[in-house]
PDB file of N, CA and C in Angstrom:
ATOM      1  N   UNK A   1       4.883  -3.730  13.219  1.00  0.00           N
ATOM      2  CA  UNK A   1       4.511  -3.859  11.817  1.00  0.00           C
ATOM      3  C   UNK A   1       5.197  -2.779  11.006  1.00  0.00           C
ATOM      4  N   UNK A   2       5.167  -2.812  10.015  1.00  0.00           N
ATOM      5  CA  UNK A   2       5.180  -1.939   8.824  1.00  0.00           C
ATOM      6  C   UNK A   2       5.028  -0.171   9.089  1.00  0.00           C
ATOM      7  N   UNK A   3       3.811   0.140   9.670  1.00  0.00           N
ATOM      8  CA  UNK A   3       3.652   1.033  10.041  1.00  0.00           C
ATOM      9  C   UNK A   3       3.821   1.595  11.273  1.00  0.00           C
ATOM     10  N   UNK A   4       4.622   1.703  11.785  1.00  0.00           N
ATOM     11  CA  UNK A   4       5.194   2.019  13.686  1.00  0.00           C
ATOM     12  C   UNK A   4       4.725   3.213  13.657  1.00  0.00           C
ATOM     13  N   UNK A   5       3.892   3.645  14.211  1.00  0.00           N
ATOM     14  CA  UNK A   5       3.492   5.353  14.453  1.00  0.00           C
ATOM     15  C   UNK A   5       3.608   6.049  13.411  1.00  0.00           C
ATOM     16  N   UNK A   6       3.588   7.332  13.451  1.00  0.00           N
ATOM     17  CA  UNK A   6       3.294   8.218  12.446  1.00  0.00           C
ATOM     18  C   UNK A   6       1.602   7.864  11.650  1.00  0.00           C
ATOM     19  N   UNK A   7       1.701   8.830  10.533  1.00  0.00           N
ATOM     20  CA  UNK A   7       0.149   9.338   9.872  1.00  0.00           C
ATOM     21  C   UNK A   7       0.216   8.625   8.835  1.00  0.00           C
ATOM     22  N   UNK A   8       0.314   7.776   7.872  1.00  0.00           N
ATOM     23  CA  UNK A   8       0.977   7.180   7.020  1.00  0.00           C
ATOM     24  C   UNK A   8      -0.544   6.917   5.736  1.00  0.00           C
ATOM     25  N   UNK A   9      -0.655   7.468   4.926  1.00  0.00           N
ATOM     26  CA  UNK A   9      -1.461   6.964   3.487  1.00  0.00           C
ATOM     27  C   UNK A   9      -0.847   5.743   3.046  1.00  0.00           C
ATOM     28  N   UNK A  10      -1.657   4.973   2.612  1.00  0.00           N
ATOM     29  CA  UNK A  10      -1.333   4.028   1.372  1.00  0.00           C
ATOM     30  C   UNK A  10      -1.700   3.797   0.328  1.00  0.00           C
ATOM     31  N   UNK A  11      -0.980   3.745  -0.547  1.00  0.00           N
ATOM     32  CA  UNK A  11      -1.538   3.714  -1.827  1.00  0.00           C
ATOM     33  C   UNK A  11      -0.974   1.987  -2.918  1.00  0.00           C
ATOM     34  N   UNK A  12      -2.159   1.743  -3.189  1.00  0.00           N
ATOM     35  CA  UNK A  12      -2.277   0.568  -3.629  1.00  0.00           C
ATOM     36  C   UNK A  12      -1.845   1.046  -5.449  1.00  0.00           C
ATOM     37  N   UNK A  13      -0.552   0.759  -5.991  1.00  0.00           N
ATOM     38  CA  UNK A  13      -0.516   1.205  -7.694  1.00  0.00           C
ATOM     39  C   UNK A  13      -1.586  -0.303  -7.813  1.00  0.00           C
ATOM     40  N   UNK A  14      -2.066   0.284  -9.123  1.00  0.00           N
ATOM     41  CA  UNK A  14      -3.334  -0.776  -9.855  1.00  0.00           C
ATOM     42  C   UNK A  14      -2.619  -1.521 -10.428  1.00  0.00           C
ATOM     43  N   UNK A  15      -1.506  -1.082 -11.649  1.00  0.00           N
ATOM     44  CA  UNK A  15      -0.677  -1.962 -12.165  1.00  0.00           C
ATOM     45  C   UNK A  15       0.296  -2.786 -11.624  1.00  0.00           C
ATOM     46  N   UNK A  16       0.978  -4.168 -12.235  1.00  0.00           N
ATOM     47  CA  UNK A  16       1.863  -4.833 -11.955  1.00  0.00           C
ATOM     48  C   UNK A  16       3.203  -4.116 -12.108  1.00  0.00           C
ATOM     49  N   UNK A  17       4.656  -4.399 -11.613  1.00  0.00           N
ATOM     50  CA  UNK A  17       5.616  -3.901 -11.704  1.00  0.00           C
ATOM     51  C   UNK A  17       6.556  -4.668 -11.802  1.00  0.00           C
ATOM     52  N   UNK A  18       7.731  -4.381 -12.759  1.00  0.00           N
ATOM     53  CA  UNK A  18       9.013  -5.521 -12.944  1.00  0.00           C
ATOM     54  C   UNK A  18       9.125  -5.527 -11.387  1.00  0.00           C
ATOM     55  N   UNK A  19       9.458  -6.759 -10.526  1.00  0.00           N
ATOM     56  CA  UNK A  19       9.913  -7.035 -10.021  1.00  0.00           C
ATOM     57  C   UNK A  19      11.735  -7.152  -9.748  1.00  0.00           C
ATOM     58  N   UNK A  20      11.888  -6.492 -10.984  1.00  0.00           N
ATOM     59  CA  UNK A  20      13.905  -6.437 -10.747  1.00  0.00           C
ATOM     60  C   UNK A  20      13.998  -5.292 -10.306  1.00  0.00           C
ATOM     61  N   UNK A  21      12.884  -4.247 -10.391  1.00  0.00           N
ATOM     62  CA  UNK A  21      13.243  -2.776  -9.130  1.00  0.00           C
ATOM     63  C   UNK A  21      13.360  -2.735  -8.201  1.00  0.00           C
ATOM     64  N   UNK A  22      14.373  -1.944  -7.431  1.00  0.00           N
ATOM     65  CA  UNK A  22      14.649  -1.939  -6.229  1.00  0.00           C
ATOM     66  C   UNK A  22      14.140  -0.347  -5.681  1.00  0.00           C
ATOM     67  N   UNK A  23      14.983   0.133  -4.526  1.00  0.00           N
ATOM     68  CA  UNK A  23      14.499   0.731  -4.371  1.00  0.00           C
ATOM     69  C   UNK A  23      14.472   2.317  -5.385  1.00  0.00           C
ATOM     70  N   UNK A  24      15.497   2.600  -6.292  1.00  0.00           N
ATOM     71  CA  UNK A  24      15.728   3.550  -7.208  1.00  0.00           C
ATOM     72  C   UNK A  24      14.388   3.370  -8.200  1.00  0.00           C
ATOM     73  N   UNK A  25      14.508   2.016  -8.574  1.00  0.00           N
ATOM     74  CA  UNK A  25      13.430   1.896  -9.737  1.00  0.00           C
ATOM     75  C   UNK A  25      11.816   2.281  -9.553  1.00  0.00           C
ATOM     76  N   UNK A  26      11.280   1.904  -8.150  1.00  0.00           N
ATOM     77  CA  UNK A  26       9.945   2.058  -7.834  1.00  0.00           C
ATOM     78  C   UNK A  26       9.726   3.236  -7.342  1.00  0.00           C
ATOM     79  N   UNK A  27      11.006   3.964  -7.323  1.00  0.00           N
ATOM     80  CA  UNK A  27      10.629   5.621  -6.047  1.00  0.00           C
ATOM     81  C   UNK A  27      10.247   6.227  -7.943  1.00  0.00           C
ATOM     82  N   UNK A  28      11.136   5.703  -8.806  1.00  0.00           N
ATOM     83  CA  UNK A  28      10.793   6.313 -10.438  1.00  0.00           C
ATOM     84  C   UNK A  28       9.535   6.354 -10.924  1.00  0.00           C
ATOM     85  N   UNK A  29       9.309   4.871 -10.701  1.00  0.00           N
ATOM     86  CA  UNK A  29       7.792   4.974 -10.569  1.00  0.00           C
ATOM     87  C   UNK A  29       6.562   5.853 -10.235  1.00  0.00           C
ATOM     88  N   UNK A  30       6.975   5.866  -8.744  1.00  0.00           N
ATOM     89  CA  UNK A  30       5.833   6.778  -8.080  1.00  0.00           C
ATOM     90  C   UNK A  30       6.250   8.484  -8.556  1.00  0.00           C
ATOM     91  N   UNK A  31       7.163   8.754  -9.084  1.00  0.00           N
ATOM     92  CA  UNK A  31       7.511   9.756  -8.995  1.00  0.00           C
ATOM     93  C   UNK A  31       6.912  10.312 -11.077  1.00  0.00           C
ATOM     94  N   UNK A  32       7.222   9.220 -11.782  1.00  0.00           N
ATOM     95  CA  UNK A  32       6.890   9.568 -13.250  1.00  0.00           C
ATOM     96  C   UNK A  32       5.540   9.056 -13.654  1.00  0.00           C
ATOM     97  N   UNK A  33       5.217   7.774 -13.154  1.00  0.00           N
ATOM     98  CA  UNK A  33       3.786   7.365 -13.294  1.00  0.00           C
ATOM     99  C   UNK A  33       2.413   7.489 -12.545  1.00  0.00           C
ATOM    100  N   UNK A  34       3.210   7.622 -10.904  1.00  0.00           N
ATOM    101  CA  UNK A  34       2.137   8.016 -10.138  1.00  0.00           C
ATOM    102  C   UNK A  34       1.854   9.082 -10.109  1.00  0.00           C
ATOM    103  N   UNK A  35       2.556  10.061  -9.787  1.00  0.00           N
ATOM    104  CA  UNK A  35       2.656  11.174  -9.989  1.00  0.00           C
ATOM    105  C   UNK A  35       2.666  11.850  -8.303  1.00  0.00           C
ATOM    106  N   UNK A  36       3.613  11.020  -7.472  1.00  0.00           N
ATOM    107  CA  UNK A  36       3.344  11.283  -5.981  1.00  0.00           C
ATOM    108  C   UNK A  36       5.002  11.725  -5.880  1.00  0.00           C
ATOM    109  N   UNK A  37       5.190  11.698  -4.742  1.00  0.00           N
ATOM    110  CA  UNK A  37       6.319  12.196  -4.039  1.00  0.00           C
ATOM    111  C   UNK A  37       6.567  10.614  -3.392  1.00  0.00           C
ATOM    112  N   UNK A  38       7.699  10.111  -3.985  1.00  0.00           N
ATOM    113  CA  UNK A  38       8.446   9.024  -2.840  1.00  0.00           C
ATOM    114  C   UNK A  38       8.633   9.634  -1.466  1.00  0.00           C
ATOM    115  N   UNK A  39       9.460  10.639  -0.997  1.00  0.00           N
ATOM    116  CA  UNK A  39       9.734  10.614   0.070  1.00  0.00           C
ATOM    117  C   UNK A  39       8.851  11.688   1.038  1.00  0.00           C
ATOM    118  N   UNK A  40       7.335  11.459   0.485  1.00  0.00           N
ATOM    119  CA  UNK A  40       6.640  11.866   1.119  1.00  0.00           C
ATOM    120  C   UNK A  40       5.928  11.140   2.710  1.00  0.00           C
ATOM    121  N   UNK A  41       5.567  10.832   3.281  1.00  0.00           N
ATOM    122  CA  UNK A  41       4.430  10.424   4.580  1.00  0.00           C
ATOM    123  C   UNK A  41       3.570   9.434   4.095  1.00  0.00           C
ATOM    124  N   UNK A  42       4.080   8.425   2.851  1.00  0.00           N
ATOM    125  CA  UNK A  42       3.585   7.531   2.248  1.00  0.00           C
ATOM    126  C   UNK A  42       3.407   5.834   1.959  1.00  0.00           C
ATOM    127  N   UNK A  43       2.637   5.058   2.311  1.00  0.00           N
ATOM    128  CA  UNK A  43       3.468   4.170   1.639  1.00  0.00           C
ATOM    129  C   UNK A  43       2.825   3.338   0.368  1.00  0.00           C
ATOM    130  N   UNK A  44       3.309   2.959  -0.307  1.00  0.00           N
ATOM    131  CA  UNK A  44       2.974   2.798  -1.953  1.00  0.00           C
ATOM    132  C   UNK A  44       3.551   1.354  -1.786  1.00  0.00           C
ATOM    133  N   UNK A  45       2.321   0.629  -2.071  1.00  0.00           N
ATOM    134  CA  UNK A  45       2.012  -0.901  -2.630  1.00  0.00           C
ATOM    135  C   UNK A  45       2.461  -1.357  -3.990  1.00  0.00           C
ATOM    136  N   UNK A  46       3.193  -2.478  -4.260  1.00  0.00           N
ATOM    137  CA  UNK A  46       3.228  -2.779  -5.681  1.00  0.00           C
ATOM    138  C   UNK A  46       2.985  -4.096  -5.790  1.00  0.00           C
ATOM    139  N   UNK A  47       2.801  -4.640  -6.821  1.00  0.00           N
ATOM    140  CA  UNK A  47       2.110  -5.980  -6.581  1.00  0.00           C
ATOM    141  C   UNK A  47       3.844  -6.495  -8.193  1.00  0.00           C
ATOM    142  N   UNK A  48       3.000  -7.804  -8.428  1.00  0.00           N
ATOM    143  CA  UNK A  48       3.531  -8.633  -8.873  1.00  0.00           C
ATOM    144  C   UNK A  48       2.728  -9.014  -9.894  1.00  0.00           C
ATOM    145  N   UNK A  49       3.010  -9.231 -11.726  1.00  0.00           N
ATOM    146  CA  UNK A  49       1.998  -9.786 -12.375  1.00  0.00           C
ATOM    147  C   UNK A  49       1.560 -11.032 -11.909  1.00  0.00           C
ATOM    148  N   UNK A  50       1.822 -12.068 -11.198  1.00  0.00           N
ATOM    149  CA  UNK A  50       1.744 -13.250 -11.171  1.00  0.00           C
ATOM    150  C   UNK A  50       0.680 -13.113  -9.815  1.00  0.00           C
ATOM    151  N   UNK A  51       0.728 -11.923  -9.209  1.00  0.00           N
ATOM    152  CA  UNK A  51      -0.512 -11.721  -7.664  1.00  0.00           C
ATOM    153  C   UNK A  51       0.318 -11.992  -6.470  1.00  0.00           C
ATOM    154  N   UNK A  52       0.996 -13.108  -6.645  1.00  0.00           N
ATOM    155  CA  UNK A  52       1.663 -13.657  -5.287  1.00  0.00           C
ATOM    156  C   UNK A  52       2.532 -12.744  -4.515  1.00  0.00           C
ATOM    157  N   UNK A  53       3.261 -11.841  -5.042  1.00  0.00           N
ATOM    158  CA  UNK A  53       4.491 -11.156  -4.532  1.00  0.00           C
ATOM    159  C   UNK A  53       3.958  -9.726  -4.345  1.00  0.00           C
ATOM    160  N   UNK A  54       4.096  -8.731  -3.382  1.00  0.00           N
ATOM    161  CA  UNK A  54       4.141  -7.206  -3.288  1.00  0.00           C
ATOM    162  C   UNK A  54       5.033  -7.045  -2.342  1.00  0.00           C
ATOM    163  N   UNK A  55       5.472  -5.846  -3.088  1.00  0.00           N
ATOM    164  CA  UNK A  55       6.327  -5.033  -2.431  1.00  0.00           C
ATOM    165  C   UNK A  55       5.946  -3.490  -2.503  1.00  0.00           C
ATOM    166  N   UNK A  56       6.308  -2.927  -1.120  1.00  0.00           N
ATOM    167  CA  UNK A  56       5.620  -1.866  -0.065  1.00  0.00           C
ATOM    168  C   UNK A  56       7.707  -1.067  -0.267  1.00  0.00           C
ATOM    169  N   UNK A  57       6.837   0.444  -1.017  1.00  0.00           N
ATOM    170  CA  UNK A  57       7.892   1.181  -0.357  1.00  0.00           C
ATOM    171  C   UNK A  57       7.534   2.224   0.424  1.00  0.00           C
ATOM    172  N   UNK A  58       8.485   2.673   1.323  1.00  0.00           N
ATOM    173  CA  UNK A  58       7.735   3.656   2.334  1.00  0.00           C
ATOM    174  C   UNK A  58       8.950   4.452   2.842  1.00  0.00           C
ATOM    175  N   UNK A  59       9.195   5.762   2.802  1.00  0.00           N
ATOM    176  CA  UNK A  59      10.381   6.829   3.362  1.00  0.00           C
ATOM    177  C   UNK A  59       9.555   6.968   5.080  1.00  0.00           C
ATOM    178  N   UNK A  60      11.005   6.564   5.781  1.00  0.00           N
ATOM    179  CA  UNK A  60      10.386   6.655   7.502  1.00  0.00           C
ATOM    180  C   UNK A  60      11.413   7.765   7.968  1.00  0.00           C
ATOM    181  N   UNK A  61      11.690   8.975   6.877  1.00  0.00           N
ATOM    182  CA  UNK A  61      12.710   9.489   7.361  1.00  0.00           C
ATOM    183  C   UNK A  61      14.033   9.791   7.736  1.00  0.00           C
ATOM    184  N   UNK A  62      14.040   8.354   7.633  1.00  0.00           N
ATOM    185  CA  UNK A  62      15.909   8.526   7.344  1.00  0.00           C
ATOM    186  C   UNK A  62      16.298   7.484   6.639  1.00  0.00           C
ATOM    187  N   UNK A  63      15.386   7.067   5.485  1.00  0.00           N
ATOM    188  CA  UNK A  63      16.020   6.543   4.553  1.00  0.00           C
ATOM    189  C   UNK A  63      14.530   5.555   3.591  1.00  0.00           C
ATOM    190  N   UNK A  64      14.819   4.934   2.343  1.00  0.00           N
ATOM    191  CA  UNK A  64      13.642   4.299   1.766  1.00  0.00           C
ATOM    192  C   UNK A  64      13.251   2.431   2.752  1.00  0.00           C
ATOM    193  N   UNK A  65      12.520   2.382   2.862  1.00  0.00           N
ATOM    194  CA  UNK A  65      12.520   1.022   3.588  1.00  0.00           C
ATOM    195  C   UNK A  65      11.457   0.013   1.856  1.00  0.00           C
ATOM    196  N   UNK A  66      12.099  -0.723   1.696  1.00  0.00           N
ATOM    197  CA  UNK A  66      11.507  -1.900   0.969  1.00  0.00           C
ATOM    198  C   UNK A  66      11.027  -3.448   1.420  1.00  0.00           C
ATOM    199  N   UNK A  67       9.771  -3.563   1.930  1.00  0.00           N
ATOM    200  CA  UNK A  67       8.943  -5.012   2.092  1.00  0.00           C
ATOM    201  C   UNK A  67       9.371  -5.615   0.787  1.00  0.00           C
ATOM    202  N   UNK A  68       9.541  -6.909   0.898  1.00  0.00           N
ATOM    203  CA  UNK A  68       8.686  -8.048   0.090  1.00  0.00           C
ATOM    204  C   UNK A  68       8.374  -9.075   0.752  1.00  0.00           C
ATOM    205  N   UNK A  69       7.147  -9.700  -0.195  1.00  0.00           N
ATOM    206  CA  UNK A  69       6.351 -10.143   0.609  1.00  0.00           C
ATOM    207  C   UNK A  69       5.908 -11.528  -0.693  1.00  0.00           C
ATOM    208  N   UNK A  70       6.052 -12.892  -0.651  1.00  0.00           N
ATOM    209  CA  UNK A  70       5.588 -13.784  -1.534  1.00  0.00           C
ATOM    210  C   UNK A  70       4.772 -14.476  -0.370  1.00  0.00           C
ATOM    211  N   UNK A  71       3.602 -14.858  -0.847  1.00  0.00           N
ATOM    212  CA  UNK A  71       2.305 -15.051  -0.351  1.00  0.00           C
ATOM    213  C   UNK A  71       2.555 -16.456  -0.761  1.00  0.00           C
ATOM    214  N   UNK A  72       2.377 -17.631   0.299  1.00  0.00           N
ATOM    215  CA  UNK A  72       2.645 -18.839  -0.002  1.00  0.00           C
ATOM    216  C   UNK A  72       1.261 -19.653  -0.614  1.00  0.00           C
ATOM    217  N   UNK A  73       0.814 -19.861  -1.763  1.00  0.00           N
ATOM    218  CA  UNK A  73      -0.281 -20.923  -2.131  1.00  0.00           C
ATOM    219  C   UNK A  73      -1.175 -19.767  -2.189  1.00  0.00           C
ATOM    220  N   UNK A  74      -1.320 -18.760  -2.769  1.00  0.00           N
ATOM    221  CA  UNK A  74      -2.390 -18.035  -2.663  1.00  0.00           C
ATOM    222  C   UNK A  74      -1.936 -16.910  -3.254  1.00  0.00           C
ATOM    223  N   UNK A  75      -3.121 -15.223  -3.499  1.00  0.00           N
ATOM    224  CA  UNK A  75      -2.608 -15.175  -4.381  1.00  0.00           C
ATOM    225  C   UNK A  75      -3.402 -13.343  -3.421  1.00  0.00           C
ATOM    226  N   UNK A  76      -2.469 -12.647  -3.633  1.00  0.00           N
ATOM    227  CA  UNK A  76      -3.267 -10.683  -2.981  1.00  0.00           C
ATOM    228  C   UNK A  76      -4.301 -10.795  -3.452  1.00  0.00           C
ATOM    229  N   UNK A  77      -5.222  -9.996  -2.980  1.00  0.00           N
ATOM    230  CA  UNK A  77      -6.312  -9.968  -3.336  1.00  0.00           C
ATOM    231  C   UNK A  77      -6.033  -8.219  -4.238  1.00  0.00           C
ATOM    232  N   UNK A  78      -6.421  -7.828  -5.922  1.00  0.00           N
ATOM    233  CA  UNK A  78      -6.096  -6.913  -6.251  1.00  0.00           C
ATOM    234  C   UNK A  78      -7.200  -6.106  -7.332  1.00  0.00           C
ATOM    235  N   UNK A  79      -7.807  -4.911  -7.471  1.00  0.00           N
ATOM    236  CA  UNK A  79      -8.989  -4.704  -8.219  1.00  0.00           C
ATOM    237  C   UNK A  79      -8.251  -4.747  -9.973  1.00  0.00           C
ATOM    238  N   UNK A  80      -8.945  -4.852 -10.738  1.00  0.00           N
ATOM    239  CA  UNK A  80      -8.339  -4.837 -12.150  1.00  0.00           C
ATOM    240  C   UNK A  80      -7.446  -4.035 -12.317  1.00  0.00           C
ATOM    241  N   UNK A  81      -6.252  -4.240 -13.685  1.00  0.00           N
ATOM    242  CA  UNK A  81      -5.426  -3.207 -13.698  1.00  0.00           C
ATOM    243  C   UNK A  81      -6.670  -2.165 -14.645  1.00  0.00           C
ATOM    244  N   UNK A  82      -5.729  -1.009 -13.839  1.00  0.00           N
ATOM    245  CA  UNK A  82      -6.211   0.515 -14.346  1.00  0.00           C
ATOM    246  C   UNK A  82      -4.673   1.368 -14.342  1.00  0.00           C
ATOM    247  N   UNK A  83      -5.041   2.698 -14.492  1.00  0.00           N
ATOM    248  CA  UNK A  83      -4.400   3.667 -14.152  1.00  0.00           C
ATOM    249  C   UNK A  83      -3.956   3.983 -12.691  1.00  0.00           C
ATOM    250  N   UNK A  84      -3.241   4.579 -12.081  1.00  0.00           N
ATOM    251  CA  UNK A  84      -3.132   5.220 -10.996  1.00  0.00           C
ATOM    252  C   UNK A  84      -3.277   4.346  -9.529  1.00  0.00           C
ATOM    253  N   UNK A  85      -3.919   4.830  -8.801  1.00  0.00           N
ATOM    254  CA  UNK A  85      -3.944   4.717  -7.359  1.00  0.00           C
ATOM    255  C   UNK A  85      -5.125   3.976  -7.038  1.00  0.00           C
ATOM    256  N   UNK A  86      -5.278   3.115  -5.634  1.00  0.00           N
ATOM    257  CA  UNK A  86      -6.165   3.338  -4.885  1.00  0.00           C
ATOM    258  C   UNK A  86      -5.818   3.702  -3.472  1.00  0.00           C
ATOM    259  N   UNK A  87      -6.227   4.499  -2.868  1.00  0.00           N
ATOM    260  CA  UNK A  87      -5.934   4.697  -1.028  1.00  0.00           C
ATOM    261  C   UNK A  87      -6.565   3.710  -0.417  1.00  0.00           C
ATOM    262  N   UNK A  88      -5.622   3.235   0.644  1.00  0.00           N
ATOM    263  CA  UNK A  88      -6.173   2.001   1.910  1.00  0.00           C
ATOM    264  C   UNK A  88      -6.421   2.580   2.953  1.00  0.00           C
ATOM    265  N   UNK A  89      -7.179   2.415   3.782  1.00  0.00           N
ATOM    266  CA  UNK A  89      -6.898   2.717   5.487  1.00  0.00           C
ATOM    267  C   UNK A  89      -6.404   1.330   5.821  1.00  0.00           C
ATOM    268  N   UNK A  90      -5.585   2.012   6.868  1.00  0.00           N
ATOM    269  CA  UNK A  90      -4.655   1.055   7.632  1.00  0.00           C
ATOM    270  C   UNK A  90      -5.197  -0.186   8.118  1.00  0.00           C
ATOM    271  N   UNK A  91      -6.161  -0.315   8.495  1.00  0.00           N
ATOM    272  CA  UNK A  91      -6.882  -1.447   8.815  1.00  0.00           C
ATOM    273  C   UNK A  91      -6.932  -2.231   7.127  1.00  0.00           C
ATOM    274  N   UNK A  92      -7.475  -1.835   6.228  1.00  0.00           N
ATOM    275  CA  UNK A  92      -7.181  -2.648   4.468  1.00  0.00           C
ATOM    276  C   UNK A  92      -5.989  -3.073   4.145  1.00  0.00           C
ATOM    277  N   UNK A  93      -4.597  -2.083   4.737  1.00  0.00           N
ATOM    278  CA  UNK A  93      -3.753  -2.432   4.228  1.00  0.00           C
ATOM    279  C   UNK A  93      -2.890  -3.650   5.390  1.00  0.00           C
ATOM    280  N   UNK A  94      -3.258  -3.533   6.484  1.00  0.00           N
ATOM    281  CA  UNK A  94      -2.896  -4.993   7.275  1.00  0.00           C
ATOM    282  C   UNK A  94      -3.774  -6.027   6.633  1.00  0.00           C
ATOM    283  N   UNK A  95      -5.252  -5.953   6.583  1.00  0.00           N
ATOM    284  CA  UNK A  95      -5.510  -6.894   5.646  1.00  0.00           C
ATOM    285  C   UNK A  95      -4.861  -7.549   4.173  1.00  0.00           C
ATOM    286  N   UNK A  96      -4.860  -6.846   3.846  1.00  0.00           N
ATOM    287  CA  UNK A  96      -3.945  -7.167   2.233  1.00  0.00           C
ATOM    288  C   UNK A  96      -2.809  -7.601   2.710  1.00  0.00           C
ATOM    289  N   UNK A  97      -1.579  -7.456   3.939  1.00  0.00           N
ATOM    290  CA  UNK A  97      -0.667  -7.794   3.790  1.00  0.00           C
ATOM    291  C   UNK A  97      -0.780  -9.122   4.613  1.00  0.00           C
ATOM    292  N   UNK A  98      -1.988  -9.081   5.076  1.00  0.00           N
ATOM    293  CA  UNK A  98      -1.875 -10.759   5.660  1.00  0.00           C
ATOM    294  C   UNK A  98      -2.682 -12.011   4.666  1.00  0.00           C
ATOM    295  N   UNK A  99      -3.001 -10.859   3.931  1.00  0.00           N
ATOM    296  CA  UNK A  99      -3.376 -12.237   2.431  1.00  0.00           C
ATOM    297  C   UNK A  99      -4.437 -11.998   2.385  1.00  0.00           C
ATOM    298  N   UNK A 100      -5.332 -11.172   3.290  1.00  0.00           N
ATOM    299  CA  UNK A 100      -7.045 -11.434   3.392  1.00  0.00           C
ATOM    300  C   UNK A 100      -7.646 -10.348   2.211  1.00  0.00           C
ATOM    301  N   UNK A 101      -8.936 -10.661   2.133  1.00  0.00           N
ATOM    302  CA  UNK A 101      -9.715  -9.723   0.969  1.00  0.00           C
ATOM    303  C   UNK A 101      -9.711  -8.020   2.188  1.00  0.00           C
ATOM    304  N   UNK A 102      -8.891  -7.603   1.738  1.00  0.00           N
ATOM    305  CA  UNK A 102      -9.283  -6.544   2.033  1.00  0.00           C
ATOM    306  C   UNK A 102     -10.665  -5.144   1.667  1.00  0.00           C
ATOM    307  N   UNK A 103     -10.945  -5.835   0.420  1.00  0.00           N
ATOM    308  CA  UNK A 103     -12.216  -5.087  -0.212  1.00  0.00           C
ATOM    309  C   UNK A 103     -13.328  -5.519   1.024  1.00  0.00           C
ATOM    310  N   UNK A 104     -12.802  -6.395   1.781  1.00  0.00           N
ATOM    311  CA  UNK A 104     -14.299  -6.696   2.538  1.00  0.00           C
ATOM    312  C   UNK A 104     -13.729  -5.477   4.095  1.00  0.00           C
ATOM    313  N   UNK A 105     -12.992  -5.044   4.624  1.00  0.00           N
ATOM    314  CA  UNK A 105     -12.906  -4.159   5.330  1.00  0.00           C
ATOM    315  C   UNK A 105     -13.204  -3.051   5.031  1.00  0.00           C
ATOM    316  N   UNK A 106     -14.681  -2.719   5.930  1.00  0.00           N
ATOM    317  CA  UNK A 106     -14.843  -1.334   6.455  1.00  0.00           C
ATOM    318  C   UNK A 106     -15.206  -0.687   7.621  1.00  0.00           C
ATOM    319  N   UNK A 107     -14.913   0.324   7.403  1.00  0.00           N
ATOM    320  CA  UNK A 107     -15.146   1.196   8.716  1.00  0.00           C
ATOM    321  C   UNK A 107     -16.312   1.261   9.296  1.00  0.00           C
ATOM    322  N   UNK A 108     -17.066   1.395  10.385  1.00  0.00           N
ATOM    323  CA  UNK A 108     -18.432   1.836  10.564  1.00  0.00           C
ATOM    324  C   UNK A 108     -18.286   3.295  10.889  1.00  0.00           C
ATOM    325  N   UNK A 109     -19.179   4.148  10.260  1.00  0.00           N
ATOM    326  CA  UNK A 109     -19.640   5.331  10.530  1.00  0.00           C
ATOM    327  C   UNK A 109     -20.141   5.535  11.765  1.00  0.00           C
ATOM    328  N   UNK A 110     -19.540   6.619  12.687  1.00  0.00           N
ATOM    329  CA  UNK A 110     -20.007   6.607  13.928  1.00  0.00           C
ATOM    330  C   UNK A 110     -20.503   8.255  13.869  1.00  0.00           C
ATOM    331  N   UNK A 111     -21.519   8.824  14.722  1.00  0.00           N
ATOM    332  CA  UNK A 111     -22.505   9.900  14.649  1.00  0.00           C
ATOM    333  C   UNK A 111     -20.981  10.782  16.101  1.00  0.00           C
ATOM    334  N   UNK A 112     -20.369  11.586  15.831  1.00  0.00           N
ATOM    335  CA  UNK A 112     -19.596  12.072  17.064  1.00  0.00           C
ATOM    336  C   UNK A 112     -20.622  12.224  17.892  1.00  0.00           C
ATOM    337  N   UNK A 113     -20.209  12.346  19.159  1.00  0.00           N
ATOM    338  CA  UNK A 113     -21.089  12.204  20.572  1.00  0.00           C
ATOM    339  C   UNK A 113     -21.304  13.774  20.947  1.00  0.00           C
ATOM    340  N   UNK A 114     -22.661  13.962  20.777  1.00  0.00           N
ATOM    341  CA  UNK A 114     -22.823  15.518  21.292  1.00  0.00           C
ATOM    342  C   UNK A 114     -22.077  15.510  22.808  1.00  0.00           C
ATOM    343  N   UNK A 115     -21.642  16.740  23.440  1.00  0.00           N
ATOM    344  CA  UNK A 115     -21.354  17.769  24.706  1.00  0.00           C
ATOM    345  C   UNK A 115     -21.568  16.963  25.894  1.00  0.00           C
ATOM    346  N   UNK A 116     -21.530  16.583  26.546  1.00  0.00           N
ATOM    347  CA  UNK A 116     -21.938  16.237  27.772  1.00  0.00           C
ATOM    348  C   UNK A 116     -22.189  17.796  28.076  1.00  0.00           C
ATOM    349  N   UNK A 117     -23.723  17.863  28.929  1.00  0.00           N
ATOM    350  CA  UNK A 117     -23.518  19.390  29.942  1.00  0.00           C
ATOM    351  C   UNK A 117     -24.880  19.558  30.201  1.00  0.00           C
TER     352      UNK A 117
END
């Protein structure tokens, strides 16, 4: 997938994005509107006004890698536009990229396991 090893954040932008950016135009993005580091340990979601289309940029180190992704008959699942960010865990963001509601993935809270002794 998308994410091969490493520690990787994701960040979902709220807003839609021209779709004629490549990879120069969206690292501008994250860099003047988001206010993140492109070639940080990241990867940054962009959607499409129309819902159907996102595109995922992500620095793996030796260079920018760009997804796209048009969702056939259906449409991302995405919270209203706002400002800024939302963070995924990796488990949300395989959801979202396989089309599913990711708002319905969560984690269960687990109590760490006292000592054995």
């Amino acid at each position: 997938m998308i994410l091969s090893g490493g520690k990787y954040h994701v960040y979902l932008a709220m807003r839609p994005v021209d779709f004629c950016k490549g990879h120069t135009g969206l690292s501008l993005v994250i860099q003047t509107v988001l206010g993140r580091d492109p070639y940080s340990d990241a990867v940054f979601v962009f959607h499409s006004k129309q819902g159907d289309r996102i595109k995922i940029l992500v620095w793996d180190q030796t260079g920018l890698v760009l997804v796209y992704k048009h969702l056939e008959g259906g449409q991302f699942q995405w919270p209203q536009p706002a400002d800024g960010t939302i963070k995924l865990t990796p488990a949300q963001f395989s959801s979202l990229f396989e089309g599913l509601d990711w708002k319905a993935v969560r984690a269960e809270c687990r109590r760490q396991p006292k000592l054995a002794g």
